[in-house]
N, C-alpha and C. Protein backbone atom coordinates (compact mmCIF):
# COMPACT_ATOMS: atom_id res chain seq x y z
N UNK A 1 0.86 -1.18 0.00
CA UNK A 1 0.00 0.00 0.00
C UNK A 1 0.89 1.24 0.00
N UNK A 2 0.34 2.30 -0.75
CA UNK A 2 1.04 3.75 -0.58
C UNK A 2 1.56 4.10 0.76
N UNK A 3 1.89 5.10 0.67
CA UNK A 3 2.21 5.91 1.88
C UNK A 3 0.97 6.62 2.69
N UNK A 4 0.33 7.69 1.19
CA UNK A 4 -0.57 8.56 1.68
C UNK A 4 -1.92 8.22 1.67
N UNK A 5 -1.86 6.56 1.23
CA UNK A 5 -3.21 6.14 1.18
C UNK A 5 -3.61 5.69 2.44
N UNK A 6 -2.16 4.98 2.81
CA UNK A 6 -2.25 3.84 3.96
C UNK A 6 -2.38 5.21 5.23
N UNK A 7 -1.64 6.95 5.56
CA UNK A 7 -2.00 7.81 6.21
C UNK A 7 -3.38 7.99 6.65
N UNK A 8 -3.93 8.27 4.92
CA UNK A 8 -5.22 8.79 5.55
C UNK A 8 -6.11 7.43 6.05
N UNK A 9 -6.31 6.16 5.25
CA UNK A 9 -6.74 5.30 6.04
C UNK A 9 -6.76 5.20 7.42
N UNK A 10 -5.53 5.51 8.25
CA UNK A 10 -5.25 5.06 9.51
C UNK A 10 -5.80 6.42 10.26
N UNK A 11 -5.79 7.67 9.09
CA UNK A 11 -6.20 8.82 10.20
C UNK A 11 -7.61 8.81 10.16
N UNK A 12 -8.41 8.28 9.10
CA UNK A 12 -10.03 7.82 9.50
C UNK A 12 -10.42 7.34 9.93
N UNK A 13 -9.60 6.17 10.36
CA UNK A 13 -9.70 4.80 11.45
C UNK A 13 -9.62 5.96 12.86
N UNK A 14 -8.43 6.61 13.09
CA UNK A 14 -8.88 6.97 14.49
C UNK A 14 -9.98 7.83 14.33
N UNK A 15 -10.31 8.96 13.84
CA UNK A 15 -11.26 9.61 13.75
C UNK A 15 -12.69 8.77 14.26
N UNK A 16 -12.80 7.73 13.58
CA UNK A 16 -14.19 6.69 13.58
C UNK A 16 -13.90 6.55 15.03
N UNK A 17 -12.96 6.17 15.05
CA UNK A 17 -12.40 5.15 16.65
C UNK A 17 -13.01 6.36 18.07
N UNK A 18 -12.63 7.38 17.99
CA UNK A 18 -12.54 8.69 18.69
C UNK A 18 -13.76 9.89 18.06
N UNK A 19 -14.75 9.62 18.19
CA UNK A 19 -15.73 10.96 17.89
C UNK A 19 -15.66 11.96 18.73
N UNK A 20 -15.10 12.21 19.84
CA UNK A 20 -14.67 13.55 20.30
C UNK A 20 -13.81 14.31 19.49
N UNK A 21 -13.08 13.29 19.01
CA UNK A 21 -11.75 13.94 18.12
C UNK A 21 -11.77 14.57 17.27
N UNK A 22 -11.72 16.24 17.26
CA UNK A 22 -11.74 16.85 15.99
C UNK A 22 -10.53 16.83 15.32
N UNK A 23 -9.34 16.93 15.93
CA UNK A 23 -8.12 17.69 14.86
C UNK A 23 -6.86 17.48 15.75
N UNK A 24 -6.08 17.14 15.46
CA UNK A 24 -4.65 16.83 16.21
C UNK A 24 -3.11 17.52 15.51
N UNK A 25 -2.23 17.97 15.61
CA UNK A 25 -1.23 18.40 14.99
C UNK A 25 0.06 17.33 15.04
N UNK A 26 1.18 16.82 14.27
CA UNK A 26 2.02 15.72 14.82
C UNK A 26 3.42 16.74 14.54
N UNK A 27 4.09 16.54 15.73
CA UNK A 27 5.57 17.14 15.40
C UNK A 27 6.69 16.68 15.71
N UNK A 28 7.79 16.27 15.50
CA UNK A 28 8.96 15.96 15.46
C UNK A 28 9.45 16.44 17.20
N UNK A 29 9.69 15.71 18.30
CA UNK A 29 9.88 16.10 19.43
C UNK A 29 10.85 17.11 19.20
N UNK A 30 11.95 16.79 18.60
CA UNK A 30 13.71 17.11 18.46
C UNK A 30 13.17 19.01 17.96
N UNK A 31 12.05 18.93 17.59
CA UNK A 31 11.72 20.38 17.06
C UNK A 31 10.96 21.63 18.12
N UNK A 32 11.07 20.69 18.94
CA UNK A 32 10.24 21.76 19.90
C UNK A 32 11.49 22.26 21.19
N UNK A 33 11.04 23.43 21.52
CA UNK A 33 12.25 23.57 22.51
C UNK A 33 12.21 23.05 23.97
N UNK A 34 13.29 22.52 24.35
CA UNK A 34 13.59 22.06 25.61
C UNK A 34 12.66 21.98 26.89
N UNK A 35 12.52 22.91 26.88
CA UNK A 35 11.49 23.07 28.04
C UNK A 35 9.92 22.62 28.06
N UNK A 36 9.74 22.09 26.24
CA UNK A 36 8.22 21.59 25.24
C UNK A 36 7.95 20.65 25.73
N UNK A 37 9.14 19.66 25.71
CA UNK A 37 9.14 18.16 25.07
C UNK A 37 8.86 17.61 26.63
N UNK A 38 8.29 16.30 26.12
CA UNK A 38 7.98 15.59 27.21
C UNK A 38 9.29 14.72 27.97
N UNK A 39 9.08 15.05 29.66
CA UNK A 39 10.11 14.27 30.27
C UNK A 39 10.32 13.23 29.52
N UNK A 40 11.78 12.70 28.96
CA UNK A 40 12.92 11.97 29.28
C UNK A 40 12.27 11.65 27.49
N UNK A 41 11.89 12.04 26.43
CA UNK A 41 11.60 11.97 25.12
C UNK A 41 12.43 12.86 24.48
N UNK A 42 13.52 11.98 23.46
CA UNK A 42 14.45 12.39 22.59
C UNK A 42 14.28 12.98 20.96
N UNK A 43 12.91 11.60 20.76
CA UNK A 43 12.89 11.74 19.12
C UNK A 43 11.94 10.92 19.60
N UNK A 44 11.24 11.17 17.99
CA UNK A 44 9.62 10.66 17.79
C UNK A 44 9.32 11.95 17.34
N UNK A 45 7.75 11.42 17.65
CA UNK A 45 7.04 12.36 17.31
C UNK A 45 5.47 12.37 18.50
N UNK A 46 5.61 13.70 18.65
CA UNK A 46 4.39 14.12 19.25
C UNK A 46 3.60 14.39 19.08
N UNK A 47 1.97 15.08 19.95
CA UNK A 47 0.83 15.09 19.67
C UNK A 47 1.32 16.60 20.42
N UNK A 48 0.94 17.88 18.88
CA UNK A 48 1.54 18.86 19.95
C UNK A 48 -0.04 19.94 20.52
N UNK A 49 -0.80 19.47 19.53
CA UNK A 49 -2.01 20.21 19.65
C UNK A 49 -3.32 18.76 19.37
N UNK A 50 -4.35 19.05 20.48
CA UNK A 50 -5.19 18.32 20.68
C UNK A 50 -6.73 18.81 20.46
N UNK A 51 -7.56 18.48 19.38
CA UNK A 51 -9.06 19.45 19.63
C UNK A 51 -10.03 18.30 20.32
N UNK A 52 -10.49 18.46 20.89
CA UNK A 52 -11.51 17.43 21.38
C UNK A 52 -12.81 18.45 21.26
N UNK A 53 -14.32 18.39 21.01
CA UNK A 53 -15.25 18.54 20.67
C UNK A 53 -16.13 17.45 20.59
N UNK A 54 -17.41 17.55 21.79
CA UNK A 54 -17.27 18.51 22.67
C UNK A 54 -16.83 18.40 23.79
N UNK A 55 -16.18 18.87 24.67
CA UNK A 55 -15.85 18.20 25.88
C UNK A 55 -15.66 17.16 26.62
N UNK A 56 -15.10 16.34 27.12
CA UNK A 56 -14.85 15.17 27.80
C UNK A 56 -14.37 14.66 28.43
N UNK A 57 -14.41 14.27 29.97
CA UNK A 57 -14.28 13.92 31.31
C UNK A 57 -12.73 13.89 30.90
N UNK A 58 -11.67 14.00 32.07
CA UNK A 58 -10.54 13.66 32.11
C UNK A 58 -9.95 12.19 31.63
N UNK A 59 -10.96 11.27 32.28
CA UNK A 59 -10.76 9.87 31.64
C UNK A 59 -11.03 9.33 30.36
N UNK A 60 -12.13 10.38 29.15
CA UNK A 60 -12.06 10.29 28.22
C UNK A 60 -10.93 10.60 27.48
N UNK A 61 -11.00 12.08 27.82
CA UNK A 61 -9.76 12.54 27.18
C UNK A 61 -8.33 11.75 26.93
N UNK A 62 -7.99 10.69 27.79
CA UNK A 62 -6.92 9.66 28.41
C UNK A 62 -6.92 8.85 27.37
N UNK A 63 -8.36 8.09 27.04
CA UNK A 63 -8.64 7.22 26.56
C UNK A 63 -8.50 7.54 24.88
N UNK A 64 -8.94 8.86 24.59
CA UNK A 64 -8.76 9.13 22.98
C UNK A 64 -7.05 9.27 23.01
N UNK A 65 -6.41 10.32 23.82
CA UNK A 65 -4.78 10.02 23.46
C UNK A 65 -4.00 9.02 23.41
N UNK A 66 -4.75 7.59 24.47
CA UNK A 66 -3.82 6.35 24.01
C UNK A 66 -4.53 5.85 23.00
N UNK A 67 -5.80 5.85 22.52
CA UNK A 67 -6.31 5.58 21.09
C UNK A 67 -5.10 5.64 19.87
N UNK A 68 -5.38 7.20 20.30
CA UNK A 68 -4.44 8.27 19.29
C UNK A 68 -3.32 7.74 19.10
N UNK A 69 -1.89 7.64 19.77
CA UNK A 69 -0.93 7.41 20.53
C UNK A 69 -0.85 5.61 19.65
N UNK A 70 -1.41 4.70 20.31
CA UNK A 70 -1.52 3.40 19.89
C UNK A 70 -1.57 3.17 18.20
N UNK A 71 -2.53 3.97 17.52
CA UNK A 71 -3.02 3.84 15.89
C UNK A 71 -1.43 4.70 15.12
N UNK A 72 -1.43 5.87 15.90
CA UNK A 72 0.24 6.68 15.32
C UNK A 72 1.40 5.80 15.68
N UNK A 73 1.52 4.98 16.34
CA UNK A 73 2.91 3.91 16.93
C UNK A 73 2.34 2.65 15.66
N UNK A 74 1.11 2.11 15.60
CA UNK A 74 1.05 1.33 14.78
C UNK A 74 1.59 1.45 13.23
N UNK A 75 1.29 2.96 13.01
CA UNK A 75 1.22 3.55 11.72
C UNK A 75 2.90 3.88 10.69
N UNK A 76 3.26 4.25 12.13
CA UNK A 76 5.36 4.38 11.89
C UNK A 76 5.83 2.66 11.93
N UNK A 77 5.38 1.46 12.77
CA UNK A 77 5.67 0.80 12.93
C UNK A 77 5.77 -0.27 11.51
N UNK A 78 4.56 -0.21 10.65
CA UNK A 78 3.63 -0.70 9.45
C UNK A 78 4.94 -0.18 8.31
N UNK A 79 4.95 1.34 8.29
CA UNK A 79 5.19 2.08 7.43
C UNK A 79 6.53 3.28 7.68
N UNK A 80 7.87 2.92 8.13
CA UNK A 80 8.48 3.93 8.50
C UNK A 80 9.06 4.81 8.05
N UNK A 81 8.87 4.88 7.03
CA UNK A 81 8.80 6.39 6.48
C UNK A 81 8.03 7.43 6.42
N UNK A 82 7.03 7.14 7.38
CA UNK A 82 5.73 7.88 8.09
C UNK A 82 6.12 8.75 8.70
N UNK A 83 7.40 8.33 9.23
CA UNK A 83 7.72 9.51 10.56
C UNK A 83 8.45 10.48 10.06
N UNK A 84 9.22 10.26 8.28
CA UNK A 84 9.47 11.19 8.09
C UNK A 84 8.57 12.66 7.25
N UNK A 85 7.24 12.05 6.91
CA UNK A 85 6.18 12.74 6.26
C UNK A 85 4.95 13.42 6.90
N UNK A 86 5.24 12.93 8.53
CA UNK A 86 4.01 13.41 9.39
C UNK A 86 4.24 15.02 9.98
N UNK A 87 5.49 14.96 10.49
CA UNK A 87 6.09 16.10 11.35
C UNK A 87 5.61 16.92 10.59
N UNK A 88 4.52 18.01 11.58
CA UNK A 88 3.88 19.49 10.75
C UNK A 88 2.87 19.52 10.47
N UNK A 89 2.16 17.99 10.80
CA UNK A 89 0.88 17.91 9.58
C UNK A 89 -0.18 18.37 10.83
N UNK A 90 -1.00 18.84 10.28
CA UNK A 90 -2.01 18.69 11.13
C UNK A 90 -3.33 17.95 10.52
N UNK A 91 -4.32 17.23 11.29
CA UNK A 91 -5.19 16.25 10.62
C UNK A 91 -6.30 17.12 11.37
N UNK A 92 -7.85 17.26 10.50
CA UNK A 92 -8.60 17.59 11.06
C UNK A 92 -9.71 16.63 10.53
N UNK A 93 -10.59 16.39 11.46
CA UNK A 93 -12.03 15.48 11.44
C UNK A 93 -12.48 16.35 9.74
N UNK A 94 -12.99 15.57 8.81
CA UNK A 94 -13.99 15.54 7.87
C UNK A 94 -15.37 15.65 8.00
N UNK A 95 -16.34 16.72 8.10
CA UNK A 95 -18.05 16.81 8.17
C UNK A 95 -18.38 16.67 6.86
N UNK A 96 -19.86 15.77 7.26
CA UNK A 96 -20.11 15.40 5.89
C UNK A 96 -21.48 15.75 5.71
């Protein structure tokens, strides 16, 4: 499978997976400054912006980022040259 086929596939899959989830941003840890990045994280990639809509308990919220988190580790794992095409992107939910 492509690259950008097998992307957006996996970014509709979470979307379906997560209906709070409007829109997420992915960035290259190594790009954010020092004081950004999450304790003891070198490289990867992060979740640097999160939309959730509409609102949702703390334990939801938990539950869509290891969603999130789990489907993006699957997605570099499948396909690793993912990680070099994601950093920057931002994904937003589709209304139909």
């Amino acid at each position: 499978m492509n690259l950008p086929m097998d992307v957006s596939e996996r970014v509709d899959a979470i979307f379906e997976l997560c209906p709070h989830l409007a829109g997420f941003t992915l960035q290259d840890v190594s790009a954010l400054p020092a004081a950004l990045r999450p304790q003891g994280v070198d490289e990867g990639l992060v979740v640097t912006d999160l939309a959730i809509y509409p609102l949702v308990s703390p334990a939801q919220r938990q539950a869509i980022c290891e969603s999130l988190t789990l489907a993006l580790l699957e997605l570099v794992c499948d396909q690793p040259s993912a990680k070099d095409v994601l950093p920057g992107r931002t994904f937003a939910r589709v209304l139909h």
